[in-house]
PDB file of N, CA and C in Angstrom:
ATOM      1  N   UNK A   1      75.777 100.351  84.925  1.00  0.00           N
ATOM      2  CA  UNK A   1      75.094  99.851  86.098  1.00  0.00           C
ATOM      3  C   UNK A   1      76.099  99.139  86.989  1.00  0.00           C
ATOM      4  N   UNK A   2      76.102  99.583  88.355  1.00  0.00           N
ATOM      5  CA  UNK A   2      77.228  98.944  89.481  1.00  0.00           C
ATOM      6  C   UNK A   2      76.570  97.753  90.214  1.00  0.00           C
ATOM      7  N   UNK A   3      76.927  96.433  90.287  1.00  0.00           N
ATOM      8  CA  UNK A   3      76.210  95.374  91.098  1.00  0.00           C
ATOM      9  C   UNK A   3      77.234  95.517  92.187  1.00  0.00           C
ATOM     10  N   UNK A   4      77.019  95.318  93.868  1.00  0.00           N
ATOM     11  CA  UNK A   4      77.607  95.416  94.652  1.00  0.00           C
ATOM     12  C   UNK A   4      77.021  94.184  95.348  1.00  0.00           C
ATOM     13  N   UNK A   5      78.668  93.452  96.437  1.00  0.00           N
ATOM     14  CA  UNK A   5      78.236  92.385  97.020  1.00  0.00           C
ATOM     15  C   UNK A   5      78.657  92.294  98.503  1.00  0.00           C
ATOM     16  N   UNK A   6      77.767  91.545  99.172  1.00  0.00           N
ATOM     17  CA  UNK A   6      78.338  91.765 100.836  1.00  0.00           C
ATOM     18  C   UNK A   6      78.644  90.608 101.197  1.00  0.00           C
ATOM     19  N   UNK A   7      80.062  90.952 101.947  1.00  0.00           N
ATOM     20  CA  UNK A   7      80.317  89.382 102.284  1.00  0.00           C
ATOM     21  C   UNK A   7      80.413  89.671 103.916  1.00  0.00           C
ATOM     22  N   UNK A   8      80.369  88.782 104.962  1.00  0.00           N
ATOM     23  CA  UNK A   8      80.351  88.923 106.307  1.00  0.00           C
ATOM     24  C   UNK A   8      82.030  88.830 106.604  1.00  0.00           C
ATOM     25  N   UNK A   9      82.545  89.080 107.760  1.00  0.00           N
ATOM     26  CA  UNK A   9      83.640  89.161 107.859  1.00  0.00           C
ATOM     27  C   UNK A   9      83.474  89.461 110.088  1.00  0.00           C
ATOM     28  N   UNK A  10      84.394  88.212 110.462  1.00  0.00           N
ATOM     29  CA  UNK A  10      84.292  88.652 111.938  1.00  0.00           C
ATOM     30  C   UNK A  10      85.838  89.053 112.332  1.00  0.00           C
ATOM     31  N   UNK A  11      85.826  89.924 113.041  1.00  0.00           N
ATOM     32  CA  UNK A  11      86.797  90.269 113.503  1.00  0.00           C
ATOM     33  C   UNK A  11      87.212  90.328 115.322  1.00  0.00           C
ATOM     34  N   UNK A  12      88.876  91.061 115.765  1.00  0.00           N
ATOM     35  CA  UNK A  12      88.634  91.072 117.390  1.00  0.00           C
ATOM     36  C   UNK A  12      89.797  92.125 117.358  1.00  0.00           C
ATOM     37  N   UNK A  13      89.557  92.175 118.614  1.00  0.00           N
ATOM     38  CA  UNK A  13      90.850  93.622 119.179  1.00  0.00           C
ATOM     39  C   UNK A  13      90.479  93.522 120.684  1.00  0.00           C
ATOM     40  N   UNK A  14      91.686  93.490 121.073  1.00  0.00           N
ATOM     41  CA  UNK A  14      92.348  93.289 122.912  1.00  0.00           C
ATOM     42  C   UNK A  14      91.416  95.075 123.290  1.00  0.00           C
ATOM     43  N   UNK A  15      91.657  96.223 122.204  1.00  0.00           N
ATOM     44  CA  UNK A  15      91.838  97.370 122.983  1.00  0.00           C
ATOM     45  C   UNK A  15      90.218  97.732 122.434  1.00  0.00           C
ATOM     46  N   UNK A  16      89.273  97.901 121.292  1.00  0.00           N
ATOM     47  CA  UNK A  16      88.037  98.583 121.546  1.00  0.00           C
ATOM     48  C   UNK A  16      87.436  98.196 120.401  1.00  0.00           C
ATOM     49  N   UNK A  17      86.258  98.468 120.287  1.00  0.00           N
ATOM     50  CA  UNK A  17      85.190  97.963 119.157  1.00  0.00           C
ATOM     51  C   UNK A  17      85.901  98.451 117.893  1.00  0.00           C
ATOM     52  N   UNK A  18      86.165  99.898 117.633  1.00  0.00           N
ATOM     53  CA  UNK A  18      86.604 100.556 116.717  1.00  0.00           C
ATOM     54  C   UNK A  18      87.845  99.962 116.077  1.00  0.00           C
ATOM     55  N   UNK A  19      88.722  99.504 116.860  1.00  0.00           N
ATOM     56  CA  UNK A  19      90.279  98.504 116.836  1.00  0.00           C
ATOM     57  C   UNK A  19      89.897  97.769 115.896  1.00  0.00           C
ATOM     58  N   UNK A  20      88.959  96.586 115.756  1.00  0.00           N
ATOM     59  CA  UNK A  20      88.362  95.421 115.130  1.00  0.00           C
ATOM     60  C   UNK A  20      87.611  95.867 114.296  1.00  0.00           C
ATOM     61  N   UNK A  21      86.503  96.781 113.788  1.00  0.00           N
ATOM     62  CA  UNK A  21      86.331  97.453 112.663  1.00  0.00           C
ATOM     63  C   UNK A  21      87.430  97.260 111.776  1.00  0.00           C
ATOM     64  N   UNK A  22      88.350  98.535 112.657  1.00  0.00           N
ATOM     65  CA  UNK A  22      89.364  99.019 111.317  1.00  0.00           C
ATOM     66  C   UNK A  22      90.190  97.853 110.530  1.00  0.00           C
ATOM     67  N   UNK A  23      90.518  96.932 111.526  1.00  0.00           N
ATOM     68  CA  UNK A  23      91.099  95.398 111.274  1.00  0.00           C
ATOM     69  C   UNK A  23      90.732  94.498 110.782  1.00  0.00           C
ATOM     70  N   UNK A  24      89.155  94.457 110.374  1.00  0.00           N
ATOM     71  CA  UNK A  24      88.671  93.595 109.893  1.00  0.00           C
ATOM     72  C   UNK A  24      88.620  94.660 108.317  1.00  0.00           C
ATOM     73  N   UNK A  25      88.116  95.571 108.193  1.00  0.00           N
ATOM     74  CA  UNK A  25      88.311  96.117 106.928  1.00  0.00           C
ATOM     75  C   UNK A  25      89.367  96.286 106.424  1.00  0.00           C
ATOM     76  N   UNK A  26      90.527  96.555 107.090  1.00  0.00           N
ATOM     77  CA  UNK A  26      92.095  96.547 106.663  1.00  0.00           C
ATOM     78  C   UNK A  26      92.760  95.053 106.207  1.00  0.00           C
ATOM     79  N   UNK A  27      92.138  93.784 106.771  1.00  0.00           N
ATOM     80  CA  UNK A  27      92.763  92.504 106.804  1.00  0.00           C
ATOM     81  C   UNK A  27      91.352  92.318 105.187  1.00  0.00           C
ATOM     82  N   UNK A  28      90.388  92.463 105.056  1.00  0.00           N
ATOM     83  CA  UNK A  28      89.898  92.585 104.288  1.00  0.00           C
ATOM     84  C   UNK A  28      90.195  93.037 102.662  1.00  0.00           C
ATOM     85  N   UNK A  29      90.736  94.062 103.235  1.00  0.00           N
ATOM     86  CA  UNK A  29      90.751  94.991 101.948  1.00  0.00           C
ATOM     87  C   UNK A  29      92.120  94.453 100.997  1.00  0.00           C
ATOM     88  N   UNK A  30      93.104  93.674 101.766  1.00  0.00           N
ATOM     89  CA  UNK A  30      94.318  92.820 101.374  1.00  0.00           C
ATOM     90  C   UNK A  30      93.539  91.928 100.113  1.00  0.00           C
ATOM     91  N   UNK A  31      92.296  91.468 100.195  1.00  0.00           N
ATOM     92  CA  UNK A  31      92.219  91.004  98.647  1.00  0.00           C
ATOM     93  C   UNK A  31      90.678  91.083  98.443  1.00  0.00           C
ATOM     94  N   UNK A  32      89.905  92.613  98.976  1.00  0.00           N
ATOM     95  CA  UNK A  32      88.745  92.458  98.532  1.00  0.00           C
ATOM     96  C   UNK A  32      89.149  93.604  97.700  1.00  0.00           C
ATOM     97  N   UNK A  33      88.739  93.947  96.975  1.00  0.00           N
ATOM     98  CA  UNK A  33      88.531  95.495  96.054  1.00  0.00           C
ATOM     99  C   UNK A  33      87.557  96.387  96.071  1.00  0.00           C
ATOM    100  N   UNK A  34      87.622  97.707  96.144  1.00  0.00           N
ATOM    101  CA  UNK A  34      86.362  98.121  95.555  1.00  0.00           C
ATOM    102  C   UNK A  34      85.475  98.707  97.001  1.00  0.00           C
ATOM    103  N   UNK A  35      85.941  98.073  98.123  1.00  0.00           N
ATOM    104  CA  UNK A  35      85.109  98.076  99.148  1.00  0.00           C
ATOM    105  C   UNK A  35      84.537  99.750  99.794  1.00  0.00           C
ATOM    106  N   UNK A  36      83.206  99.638  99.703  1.00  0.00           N
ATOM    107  CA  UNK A  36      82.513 100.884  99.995  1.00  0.00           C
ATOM    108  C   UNK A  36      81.433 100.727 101.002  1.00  0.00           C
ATOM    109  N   UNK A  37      81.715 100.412 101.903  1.00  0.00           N
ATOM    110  CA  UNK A  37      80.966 100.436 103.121  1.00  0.00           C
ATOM    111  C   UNK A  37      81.118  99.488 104.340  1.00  0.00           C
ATOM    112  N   UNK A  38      80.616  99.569 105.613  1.00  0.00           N
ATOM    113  CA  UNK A  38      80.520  98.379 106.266  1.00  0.00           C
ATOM    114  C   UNK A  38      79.525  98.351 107.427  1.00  0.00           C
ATOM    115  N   UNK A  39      78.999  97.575 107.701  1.00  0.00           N
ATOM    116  CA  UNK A  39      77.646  97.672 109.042  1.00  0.00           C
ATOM    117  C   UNK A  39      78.476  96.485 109.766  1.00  0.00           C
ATOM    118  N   UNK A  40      78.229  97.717 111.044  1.00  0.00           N
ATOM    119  CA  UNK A  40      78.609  96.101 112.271  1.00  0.00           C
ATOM    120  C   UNK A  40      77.566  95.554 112.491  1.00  0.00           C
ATOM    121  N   UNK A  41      77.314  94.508 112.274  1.00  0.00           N
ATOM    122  CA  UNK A  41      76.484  93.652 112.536  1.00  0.00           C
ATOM    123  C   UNK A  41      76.218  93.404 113.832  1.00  0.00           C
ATOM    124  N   UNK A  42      77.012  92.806 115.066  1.00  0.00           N
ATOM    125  CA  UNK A  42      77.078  92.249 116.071  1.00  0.00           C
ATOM    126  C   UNK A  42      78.025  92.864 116.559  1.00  0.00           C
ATOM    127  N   UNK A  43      77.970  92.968 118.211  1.00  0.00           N
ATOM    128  CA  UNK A  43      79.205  93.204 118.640  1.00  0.00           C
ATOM    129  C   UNK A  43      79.449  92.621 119.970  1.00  0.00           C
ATOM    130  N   UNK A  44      80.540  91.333 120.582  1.00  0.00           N
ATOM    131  CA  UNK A  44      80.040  90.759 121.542  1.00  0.00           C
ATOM    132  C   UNK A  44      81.838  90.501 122.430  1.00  0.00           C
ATOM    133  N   UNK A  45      81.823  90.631 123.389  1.00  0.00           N
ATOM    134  CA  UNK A  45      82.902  90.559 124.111  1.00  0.00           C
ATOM    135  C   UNK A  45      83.268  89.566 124.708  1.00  0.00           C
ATOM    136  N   UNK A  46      84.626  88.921 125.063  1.00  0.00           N
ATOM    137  CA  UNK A  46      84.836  88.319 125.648  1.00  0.00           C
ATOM    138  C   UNK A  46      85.505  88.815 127.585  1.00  0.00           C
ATOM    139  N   UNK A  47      85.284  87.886 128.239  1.00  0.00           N
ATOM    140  CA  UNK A  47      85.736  88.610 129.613  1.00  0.00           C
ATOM    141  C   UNK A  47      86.491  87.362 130.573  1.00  0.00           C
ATOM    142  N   UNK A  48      86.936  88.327 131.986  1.00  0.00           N
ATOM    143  CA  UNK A  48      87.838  87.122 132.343  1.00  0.00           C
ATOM    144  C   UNK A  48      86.941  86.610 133.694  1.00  0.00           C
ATOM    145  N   UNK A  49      87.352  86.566 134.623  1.00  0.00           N
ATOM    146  CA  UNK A  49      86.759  85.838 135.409  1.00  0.00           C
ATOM    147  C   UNK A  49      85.894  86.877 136.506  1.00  0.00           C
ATOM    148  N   UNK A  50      86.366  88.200 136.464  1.00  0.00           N
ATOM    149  CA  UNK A  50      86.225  89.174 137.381  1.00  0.00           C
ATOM    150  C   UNK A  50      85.411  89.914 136.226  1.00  0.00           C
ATOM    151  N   UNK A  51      84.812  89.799 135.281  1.00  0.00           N
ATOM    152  CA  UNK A  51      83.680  90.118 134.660  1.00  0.00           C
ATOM    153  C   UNK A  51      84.712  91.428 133.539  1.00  0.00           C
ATOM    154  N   UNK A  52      85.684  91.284 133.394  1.00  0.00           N
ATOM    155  CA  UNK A  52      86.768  92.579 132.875  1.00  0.00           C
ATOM    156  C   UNK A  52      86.789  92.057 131.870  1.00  0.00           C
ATOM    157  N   UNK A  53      86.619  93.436 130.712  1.00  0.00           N
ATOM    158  CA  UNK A  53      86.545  93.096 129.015  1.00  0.00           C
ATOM    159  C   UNK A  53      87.583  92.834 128.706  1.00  0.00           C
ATOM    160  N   UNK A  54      88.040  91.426 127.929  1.00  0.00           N
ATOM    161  CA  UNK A  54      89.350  90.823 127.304  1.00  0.00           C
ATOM    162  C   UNK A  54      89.468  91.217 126.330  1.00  0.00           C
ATOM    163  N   UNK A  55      88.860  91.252 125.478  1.00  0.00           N
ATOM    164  CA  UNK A  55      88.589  90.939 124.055  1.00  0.00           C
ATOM    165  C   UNK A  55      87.654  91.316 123.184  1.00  0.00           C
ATOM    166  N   UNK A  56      87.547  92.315 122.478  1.00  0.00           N
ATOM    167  CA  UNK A  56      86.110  92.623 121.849  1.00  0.00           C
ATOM    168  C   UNK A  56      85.835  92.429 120.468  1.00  0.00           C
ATOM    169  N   UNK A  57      84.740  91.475 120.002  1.00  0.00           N
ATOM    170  CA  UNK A  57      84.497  90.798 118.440  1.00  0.00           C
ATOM    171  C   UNK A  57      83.406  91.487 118.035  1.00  0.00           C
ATOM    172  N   UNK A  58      83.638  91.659 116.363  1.00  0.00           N
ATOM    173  CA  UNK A  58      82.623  92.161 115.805  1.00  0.00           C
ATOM    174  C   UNK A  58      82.612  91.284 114.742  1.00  0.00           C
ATOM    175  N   UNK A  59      81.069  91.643 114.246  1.00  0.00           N
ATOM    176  CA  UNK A  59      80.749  90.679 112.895  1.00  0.00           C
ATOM    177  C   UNK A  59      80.145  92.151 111.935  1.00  0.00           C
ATOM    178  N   UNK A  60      81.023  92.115 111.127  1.00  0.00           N
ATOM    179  CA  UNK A  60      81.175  92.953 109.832  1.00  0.00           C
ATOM    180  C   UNK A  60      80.317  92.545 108.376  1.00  0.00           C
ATOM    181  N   UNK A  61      79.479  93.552 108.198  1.00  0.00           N
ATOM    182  CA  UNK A  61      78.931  93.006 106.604  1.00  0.00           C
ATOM    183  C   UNK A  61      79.552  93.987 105.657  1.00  0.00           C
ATOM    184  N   UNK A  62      80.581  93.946 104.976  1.00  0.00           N
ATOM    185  CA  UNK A  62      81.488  94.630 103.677  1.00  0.00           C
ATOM    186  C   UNK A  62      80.453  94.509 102.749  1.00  0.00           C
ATOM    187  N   UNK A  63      80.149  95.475 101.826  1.00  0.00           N
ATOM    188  CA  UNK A  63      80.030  95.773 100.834  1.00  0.00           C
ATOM    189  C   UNK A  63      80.832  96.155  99.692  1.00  0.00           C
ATOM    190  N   UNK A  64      81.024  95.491  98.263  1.00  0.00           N
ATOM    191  CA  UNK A  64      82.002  95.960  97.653  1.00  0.00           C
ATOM    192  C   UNK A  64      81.393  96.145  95.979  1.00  0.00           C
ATOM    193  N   UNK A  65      81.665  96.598  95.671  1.00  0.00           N
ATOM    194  CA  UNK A  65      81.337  96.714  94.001  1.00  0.00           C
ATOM    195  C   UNK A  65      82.085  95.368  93.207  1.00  0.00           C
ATOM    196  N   UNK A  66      80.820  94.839  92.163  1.00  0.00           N
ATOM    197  CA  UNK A  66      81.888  93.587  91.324  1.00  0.00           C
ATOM    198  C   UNK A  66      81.891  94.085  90.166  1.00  0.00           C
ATOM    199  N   UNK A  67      82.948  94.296  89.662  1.00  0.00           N
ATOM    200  CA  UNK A  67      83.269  94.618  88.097  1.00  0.00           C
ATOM    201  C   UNK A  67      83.497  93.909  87.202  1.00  0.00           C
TER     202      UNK A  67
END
């Protein structure tokens, strides 16, 4: 029997939603194990004064198997 656990994880990227995905599961995966899935939770931008996307954050729920 596999118990699996989700931990939240936020991330960002200058260039696109997908950027910060991969970065938050990659900066992740440095000491999670096991990891088999992920839902973006949220996804919310930052901008500058002329309304232009700076910055784009996501909030990540990882799923991972505990052994």
């Amino acid at each position: 029997m596999s118990i699996a656990k989700i931990i939240e994880v936020n991330a960002s990227s200058k260039t696109s939603v997908e950027d910060a995905v991969k970065s938050g599961l990659k900066k992740t995966a440095e000491t999670v194990k096991g990891i088999k899935g992920a839902w973006v939770n949220e996804i919310k931008v930052v901008t500058d004064d002329g309304g232009n996307i700076t910055e784009w954050r996501v909030n990540l729920r990882i799923s991972f198997v505990v052994e």
